[in-house]
C-alpha atoms as a PDB file:
ATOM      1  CA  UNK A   1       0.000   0.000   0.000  1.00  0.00           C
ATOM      2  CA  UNK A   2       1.492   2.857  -0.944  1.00  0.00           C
ATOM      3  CA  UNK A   3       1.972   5.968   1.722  1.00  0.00           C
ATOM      4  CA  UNK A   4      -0.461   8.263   0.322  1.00  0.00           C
ATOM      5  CA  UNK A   5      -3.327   5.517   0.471  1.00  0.00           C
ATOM      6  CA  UNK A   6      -2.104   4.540   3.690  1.00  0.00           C
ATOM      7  CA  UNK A   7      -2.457   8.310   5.057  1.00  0.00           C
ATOM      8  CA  UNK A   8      -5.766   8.636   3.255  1.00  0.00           C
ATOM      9  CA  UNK A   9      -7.171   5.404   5.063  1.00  0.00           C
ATOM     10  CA  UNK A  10      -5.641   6.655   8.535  1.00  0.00           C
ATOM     11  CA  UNK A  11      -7.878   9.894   7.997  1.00  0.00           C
ATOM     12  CA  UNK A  12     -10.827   8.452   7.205  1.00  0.00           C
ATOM     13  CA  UNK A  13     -10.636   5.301   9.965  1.00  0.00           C
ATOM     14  CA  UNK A  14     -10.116   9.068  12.343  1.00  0.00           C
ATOM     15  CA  UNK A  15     -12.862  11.041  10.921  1.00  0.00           C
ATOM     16  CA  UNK A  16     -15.332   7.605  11.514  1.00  0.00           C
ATOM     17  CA  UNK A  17     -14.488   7.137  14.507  1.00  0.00           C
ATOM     18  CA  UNK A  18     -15.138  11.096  15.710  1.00  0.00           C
ATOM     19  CA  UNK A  19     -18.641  10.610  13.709  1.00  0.00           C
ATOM     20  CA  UNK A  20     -18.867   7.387  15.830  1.00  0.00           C
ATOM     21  CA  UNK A  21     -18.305   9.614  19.494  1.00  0.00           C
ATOM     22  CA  UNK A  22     -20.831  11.840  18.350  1.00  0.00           C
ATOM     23  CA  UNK A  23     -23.532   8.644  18.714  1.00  0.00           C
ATOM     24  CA  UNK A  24     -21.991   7.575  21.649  1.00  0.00           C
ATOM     25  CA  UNK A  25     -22.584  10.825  23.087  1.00  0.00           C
ATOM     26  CA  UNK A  26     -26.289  10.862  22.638  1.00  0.00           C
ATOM     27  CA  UNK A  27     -26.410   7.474  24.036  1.00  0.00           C
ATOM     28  CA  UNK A  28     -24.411   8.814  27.396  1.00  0.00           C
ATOM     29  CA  UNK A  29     -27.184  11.666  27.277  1.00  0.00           C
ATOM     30  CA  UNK A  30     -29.865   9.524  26.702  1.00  0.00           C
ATOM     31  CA  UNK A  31     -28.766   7.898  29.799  1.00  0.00           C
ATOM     32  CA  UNK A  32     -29.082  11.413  31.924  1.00  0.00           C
ATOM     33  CA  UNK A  33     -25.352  12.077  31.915  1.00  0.00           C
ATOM     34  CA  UNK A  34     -24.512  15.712  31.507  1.00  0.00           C
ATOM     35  CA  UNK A  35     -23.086  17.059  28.243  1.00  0.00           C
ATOM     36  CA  UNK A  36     -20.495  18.988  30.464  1.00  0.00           C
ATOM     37  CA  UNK A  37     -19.316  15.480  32.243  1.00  0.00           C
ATOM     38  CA  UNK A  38     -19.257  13.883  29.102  1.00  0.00           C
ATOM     39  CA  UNK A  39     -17.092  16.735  27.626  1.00  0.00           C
ATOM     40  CA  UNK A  40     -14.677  16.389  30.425  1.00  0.00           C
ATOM     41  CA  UNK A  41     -14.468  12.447  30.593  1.00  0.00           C
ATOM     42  CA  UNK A  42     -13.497  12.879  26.700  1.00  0.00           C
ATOM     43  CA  UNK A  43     -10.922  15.310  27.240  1.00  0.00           C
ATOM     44  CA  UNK A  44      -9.256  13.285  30.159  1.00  0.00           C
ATOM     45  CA  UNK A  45      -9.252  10.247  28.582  1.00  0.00           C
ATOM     46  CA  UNK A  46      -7.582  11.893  24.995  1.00  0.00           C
ATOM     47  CA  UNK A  47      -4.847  13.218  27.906  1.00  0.00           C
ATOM     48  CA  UNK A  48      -3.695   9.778  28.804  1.00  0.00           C
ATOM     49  CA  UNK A  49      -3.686   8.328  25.671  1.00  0.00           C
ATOM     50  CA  UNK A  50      -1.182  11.689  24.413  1.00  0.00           C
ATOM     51  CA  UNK A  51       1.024  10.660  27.523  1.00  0.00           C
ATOM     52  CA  UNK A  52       0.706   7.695  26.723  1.00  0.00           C
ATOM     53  CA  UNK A  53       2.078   8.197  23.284  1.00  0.00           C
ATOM     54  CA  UNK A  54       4.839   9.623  24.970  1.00  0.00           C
ATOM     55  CA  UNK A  55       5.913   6.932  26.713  1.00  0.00           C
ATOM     56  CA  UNK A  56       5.913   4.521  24.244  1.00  0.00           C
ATOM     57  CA  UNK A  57       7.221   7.040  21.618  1.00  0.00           C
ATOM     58  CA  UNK A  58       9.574   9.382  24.064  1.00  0.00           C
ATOM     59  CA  UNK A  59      10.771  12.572  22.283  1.00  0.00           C
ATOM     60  CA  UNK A  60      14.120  13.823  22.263  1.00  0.00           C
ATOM     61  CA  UNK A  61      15.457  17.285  22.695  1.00  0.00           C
ATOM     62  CA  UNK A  62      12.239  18.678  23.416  1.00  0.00           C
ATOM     63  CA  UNK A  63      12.471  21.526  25.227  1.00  0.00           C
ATOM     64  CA  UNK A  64      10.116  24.344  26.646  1.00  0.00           C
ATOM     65  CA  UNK A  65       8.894  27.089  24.107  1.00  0.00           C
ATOM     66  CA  UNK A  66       6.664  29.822  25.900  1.00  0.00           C
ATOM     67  CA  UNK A  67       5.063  29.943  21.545  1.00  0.00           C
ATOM     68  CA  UNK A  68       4.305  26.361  22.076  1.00  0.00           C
ATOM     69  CA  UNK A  69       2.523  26.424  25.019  1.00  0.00           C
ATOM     70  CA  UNK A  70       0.452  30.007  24.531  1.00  0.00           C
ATOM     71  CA  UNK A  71      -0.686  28.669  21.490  1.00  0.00           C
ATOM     72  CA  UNK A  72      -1.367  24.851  22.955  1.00  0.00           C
ATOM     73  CA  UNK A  73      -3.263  26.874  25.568  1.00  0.00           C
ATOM     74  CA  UNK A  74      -5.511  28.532  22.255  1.00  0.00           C
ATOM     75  CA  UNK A  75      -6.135  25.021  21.172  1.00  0.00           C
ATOM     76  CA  UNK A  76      -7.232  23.700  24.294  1.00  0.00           C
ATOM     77  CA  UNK A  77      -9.742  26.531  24.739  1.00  0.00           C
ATOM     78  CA  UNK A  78     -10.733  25.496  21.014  1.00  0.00           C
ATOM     79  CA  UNK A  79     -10.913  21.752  21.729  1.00  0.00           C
ATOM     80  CA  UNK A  80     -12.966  22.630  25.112  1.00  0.00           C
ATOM     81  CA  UNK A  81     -15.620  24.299  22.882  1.00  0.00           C
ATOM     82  CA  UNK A  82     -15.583  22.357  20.429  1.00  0.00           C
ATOM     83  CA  UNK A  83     -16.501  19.361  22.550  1.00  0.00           C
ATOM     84  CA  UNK A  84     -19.136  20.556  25.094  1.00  0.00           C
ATOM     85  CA  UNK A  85     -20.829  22.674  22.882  1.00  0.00           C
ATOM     86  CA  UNK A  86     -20.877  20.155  19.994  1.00  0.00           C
ATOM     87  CA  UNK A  87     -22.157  17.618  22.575  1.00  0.00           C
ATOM     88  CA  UNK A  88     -25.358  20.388  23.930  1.00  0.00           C
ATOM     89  CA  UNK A  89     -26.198  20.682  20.545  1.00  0.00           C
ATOM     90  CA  UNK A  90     -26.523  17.144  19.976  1.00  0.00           C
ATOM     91  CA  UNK A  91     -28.866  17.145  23.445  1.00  0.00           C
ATOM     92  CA  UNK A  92     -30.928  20.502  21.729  1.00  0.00           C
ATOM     93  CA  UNK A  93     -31.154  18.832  18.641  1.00  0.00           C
ATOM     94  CA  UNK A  94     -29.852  15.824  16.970  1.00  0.00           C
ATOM     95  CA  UNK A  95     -26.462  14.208  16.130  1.00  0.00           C
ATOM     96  CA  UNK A  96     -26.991  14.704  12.723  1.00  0.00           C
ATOM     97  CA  UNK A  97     -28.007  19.035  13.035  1.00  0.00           C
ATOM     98  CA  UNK A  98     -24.749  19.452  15.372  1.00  0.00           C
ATOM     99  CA  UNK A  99     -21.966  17.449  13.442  1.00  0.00           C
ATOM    100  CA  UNK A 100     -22.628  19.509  10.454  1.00  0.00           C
ATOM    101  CA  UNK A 101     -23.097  22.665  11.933  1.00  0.00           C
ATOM    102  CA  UNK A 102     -19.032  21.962  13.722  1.00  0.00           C
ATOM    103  CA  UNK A 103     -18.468  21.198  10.109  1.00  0.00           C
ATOM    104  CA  UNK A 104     -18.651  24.550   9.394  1.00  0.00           C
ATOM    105  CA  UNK A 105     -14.999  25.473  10.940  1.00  0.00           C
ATOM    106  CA  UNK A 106     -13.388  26.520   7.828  1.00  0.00           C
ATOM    107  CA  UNK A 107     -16.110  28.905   6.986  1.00  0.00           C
ATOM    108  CA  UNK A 108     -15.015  30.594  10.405  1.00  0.00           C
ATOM    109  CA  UNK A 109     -11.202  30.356   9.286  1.00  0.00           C
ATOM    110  CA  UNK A 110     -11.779  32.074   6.175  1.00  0.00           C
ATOM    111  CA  UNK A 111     -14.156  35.016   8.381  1.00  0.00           C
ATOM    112  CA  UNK A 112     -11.175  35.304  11.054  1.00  0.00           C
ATOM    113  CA  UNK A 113      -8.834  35.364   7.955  1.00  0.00           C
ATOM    114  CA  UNK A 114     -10.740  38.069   5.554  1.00  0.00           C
ATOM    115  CA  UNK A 115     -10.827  39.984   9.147  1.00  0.00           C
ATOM    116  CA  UNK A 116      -6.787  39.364  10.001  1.00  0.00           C
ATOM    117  CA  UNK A 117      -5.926  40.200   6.408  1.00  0.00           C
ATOM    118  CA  UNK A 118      -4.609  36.775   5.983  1.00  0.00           C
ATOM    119  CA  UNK A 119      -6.842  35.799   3.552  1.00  0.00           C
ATOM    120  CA  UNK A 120      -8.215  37.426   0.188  1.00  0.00           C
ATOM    121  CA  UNK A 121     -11.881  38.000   0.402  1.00  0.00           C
ATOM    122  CA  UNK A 122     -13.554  37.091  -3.825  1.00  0.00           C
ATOM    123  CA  UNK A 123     -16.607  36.668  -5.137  1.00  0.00           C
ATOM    124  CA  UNK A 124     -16.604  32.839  -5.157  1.00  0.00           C
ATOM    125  CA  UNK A 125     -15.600  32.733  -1.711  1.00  0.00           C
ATOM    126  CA  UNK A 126     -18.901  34.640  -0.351  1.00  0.00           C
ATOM    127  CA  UNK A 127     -20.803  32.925  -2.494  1.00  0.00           C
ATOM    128  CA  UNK A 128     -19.849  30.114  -0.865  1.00  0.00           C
ATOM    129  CA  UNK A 129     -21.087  31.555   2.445  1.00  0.00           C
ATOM    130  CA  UNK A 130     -24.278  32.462   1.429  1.00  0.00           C
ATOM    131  CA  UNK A 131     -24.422  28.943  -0.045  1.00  0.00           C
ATOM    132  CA  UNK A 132     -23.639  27.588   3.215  1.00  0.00           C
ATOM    133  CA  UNK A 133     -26.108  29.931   5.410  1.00  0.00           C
ATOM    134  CA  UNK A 134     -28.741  29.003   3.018  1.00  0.00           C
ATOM    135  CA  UNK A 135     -27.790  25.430   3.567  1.00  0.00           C
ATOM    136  CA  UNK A 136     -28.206  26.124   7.640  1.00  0.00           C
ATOM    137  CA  UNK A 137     -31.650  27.642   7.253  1.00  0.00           C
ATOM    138  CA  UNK A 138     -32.624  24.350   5.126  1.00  0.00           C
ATOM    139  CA  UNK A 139     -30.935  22.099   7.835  1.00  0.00           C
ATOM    140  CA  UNK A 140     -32.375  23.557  10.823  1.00  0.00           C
ATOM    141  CA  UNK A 141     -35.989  24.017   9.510  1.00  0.00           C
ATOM    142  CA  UNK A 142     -36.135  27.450  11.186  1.00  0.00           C
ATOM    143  CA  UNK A 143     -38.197  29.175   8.605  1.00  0.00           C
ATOM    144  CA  UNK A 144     -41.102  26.888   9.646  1.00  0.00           C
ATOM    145  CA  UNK A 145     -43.207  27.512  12.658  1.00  0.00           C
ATOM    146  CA  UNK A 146     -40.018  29.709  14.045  1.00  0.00           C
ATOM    147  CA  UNK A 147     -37.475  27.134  15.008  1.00  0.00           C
ATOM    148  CA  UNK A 148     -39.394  24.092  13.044  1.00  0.00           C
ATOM    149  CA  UNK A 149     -37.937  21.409  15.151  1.00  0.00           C
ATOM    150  CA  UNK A 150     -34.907  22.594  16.403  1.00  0.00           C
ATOM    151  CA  UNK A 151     -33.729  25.257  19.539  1.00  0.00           C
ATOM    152  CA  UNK A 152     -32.352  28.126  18.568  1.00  0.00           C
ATOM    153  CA  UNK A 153     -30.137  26.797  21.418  1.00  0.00           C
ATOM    154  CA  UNK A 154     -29.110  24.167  19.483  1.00  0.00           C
ATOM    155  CA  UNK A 155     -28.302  25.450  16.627  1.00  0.00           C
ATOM    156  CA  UNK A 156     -26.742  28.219  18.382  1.00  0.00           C
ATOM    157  CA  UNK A 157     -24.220  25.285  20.070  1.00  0.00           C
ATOM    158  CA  UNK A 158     -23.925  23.703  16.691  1.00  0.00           C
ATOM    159  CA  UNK A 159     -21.929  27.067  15.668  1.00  0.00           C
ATOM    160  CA  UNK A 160     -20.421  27.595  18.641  1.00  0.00           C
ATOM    161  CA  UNK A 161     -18.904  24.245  18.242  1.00  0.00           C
ATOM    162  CA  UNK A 162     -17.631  25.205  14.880  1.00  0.00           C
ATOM    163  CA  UNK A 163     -16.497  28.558  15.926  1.00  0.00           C
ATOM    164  CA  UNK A 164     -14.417  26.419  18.635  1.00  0.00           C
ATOM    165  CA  UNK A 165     -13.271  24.293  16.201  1.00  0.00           C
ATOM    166  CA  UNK A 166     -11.577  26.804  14.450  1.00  0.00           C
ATOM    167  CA  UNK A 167     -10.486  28.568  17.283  1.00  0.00           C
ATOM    168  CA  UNK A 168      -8.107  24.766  17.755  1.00  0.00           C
ATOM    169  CA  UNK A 169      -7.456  24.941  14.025  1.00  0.00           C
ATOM    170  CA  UNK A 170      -5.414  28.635  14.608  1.00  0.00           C
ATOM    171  CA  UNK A 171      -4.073  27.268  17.512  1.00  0.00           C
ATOM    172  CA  UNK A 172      -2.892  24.088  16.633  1.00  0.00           C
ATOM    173  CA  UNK A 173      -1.324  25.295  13.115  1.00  0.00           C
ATOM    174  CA  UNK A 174       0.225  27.923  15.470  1.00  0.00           C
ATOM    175  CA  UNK A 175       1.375  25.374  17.835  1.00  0.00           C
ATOM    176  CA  UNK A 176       3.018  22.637  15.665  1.00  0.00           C
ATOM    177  CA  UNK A 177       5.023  25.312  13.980  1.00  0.00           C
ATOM    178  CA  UNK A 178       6.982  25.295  16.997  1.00  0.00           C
ATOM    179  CA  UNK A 179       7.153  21.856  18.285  1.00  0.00           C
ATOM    180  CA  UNK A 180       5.415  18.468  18.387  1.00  0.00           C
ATOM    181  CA  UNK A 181       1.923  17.424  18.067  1.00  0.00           C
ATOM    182  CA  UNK A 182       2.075  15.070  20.585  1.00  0.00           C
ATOM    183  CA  UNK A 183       3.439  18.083  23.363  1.00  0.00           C
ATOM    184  CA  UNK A 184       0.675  20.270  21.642  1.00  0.00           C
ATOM    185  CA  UNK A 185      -2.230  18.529  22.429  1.00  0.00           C
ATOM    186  CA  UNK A 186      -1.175  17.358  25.521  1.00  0.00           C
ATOM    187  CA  UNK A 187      -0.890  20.588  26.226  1.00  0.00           C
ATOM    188  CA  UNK A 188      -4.388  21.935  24.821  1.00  0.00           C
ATOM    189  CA  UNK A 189      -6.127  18.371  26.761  1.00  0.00           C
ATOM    190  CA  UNK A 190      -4.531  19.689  29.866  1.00  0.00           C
ATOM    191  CA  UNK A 191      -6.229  22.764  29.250  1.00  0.00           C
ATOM    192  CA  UNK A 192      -9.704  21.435  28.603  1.00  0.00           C
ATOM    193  CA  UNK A 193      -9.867  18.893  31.764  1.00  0.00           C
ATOM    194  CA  UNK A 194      -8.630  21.625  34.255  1.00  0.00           C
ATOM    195  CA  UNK A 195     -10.956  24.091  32.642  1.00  0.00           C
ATOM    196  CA  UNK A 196     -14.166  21.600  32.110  1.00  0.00           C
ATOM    197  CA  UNK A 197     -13.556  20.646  36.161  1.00  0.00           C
ATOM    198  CA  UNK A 198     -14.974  24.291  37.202  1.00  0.00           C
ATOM    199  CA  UNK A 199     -18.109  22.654  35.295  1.00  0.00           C
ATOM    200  CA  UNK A 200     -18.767  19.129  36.055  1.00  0.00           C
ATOM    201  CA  UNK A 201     -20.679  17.786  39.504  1.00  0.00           C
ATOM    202  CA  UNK A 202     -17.909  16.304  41.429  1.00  0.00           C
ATOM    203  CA  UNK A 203     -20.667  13.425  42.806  1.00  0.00           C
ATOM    204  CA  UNK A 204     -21.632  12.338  39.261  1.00  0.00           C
ATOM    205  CA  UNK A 205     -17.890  12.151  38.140  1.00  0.00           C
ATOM    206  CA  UNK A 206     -16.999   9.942  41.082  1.00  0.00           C
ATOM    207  CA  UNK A 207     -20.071   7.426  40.045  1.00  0.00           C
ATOM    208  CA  UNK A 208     -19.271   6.843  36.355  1.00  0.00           C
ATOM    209  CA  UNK A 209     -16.088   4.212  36.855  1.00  0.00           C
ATOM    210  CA  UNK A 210     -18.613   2.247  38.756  1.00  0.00           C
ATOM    211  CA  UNK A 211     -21.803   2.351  36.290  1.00  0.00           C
ATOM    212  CA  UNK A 212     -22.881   0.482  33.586  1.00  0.00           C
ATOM    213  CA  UNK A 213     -22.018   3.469  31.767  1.00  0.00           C
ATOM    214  CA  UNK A 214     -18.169   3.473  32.502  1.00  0.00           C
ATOM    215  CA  UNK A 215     -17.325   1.274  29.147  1.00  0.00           C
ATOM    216  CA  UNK A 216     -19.425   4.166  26.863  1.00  0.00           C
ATOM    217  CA  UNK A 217     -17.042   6.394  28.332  1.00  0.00           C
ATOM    218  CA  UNK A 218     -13.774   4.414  27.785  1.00  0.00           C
ATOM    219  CA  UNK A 219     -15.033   4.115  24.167  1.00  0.00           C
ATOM    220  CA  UNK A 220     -16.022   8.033  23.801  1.00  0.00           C
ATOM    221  CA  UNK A 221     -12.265   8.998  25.150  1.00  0.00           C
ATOM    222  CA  UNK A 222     -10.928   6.412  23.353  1.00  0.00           C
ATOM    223  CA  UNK A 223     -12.532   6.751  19.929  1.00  0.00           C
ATOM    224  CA  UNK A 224     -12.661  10.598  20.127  1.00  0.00           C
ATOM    225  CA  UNK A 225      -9.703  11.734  21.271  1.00  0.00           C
ATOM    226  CA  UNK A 226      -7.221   8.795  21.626  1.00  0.00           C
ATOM    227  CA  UNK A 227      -6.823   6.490  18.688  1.00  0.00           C
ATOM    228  CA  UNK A 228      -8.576   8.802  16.118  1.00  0.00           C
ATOM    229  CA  UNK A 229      -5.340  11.463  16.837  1.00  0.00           C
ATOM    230  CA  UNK A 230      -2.786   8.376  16.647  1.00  0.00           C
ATOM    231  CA  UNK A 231      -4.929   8.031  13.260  1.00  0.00           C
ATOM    232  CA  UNK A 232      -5.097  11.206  12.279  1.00  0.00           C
ATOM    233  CA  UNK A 233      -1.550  12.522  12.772  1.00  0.00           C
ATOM    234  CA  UNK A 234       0.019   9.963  10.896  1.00  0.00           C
ATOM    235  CA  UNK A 235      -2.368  10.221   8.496  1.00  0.00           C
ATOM    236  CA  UNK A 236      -1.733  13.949   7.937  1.00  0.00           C
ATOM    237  CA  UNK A 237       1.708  12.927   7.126  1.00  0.00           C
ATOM    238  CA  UNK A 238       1.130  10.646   4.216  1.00  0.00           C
ATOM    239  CA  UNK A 239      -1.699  12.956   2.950  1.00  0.00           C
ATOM    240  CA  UNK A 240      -2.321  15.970   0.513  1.00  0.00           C
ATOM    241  CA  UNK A 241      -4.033  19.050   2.447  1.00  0.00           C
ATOM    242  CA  UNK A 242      -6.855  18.680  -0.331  1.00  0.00           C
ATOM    243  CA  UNK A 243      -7.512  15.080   0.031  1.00  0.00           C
ATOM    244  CA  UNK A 244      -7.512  15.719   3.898  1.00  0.00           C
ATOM    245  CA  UNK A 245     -10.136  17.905   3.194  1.00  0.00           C
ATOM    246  CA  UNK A 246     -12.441  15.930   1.092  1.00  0.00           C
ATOM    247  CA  UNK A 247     -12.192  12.492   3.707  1.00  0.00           C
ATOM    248  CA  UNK A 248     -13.127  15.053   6.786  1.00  0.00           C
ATOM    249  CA  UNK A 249     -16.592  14.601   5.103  1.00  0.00           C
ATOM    250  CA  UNK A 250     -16.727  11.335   6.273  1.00  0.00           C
ATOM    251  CA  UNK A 251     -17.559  12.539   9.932  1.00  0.00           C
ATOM    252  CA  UNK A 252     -20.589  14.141   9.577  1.00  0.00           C
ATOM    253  CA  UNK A 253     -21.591  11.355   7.434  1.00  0.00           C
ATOM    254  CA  UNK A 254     -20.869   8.867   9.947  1.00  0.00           C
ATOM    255  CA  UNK A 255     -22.666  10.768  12.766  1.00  0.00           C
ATOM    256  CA  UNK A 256     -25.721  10.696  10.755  1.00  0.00           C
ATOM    257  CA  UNK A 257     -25.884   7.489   9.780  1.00  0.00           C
ATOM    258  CA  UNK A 258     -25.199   6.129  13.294  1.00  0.00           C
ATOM    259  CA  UNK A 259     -28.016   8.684  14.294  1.00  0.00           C
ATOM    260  CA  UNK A 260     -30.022   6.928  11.748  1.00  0.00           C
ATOM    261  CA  UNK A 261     -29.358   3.498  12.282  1.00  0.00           C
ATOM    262  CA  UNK A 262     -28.217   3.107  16.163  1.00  0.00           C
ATOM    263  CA  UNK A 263     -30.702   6.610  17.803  1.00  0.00           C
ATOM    264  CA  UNK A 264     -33.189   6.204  14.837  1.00  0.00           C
ATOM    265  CA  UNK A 265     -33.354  10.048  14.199  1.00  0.00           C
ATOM    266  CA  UNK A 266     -34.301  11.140  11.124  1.00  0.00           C
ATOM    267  CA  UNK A 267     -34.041  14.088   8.466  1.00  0.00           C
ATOM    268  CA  UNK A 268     -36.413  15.609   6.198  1.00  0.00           C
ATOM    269  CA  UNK A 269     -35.774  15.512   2.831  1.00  0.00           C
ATOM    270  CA  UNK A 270     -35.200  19.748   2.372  1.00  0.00           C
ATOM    271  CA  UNK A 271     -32.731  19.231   5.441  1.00  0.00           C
ATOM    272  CA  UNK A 272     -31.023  16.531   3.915  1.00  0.00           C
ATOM    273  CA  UNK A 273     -30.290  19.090   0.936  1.00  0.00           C
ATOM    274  CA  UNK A 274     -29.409  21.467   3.343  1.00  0.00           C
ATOM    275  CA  UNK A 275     -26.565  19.432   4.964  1.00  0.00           C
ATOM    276  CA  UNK A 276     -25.291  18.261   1.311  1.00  0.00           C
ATOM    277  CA  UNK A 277     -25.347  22.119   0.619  1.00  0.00           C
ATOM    278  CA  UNK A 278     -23.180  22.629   3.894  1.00  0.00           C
ATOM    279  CA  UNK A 279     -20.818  19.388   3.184  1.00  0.00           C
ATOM    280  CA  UNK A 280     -20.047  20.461  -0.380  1.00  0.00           C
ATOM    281  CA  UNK A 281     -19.584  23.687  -0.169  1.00  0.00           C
ATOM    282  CA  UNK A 282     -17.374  23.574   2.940  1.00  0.00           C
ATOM    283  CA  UNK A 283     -14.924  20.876   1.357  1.00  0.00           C
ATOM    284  CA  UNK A 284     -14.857  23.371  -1.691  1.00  0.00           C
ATOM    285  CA  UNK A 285     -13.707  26.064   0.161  1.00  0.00           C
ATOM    286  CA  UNK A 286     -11.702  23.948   1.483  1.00  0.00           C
ATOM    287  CA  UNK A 287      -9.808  22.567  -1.144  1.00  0.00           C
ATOM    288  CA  UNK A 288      -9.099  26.096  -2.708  1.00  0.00           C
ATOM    289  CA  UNK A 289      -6.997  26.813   0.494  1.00  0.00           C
END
């Protein structure tokens, strides 16, 4: 197999199995655990599996860059969003809704970059924006009786979660600029757990090693922020930015379908255009980056 299919398979087996925590997530929920716990439980576990990667991979020469660790910090705030409030917009609305509203990070990179001056603001590009709000408005039903089916809160979280998710996307570029990505987002889970502890209920965290539930939370840390990163990373390696950018699709795909098969939560068929609208157009202005 040659190295490009390799990293190309490593991407996609990551992106599945973040579609795949999404589910698992609603499952936790649907079992009255809190989106906040959940958020934090996900973040710890991703922590011991980067030290963990550090142990069996130890690197050398590492040493302490105050650029590496302000902008690990940035990422962790991003990665803290990005999980809780993806996971209360799954609990305000539906796996499906909230994966592809995170899905819109790169429309808030290219905002933050038209603001920054980083990026050239055309035609095309806020074409594709309006494509994608119009896509939103289709997704989330709001034009009919208000909200139609979903929160505003949810939807609100969906973007929030996206907004977050490009918040870790500036900070983790930033960040492995100056050093590894292991000591980055060990770094950035170290943020998240200290900061999501301010937010859990101490009692309810103390139960969930001795629940029923303890195993859904192994596999949410584990497929979420553990193996899909010693996926990923390597992955990243072997693979073109642009393809990258196409197999991301694949997990707000997944999270749909498990919603579909595993939660049985379905889509109309104007919000299924509405979330092709969002997927395509996103991975187009993607792939012109």
């Amino acid at each position: 197999m040659s190295g490009s299919l390799k990293g190309t398979l490593f991407i996609t087996l990551a992106a599945m199995f973040w579609g795949i925590s999404g589910g698992l997530a609603s499952l936790l929920m649907q079992q009255g655990w809190d989106p906040y716990l959940i958020s934090f439980y996900r973040g710890a576990i991703g922590l011991a599996c980067m030290l963990a990667w550090f142990v069996v991979h130890p690197l050398r020469n590492l040493r302490f860059d105050w650029r590496l660790a302000a902008w690990s910090v940035v990422a962790g705030l991003g990665v803290a969003g990005n999980f809780t409030f993806y996971f209360l917009s799954i609990s305000n609305a539906n796996v499906a809704i909230a994966a592809t509203l995170m899905y819109t990070a790169p429309l808030f990179v290219f905002l933050v970059s038209f603001a920054c001056g980083l990026e050239k603001p055309t035609l095309g590009k806020w074409a594709s924006i309006a494509a994608v709000m119009v896509g939103i408005v289709l997704l989330t039903d709001i034009l009919r009786s208000g909200t139609g089916q979903v929160s505003v809160w949810g939807i609100a979280c969906g973007l929030l979660s996206g907004l977050s998710y490009a918040l870790f996307i500036f900070g983790f570029r930033y960040a492995r600029a100056q050093g590894p990505a292991q000591a980055v987002l060990s770094i950035a889970f170290l943020v998240l757990t200290l900061l999501l502890l301010a937010f859990v209920d101490f009692e309810q965290m103390q139960k969930v090693p001795f629940t029923d539930d303890a195993y859904g939370f192994l596999l949410l840390g584990l497929f979420g922020a553990g193996i899909s990163f010693y996926l990923y990373l390597p992955g990243l390696r072997r693979t073109s930015p642009s393809a990258a950018s196409m197999v991301a699709m694949v997990e707000p795909v997944t999270a749909s379908l498990f919603g579909f098969v595993v939660l049985g939560q379905t889509l109309a068929p104007l919000q299924l255009a509405g979330m092709a609208i969002i997927l395509i157009t996103i991975t187009l202005l993607s792939l012109q980056r």
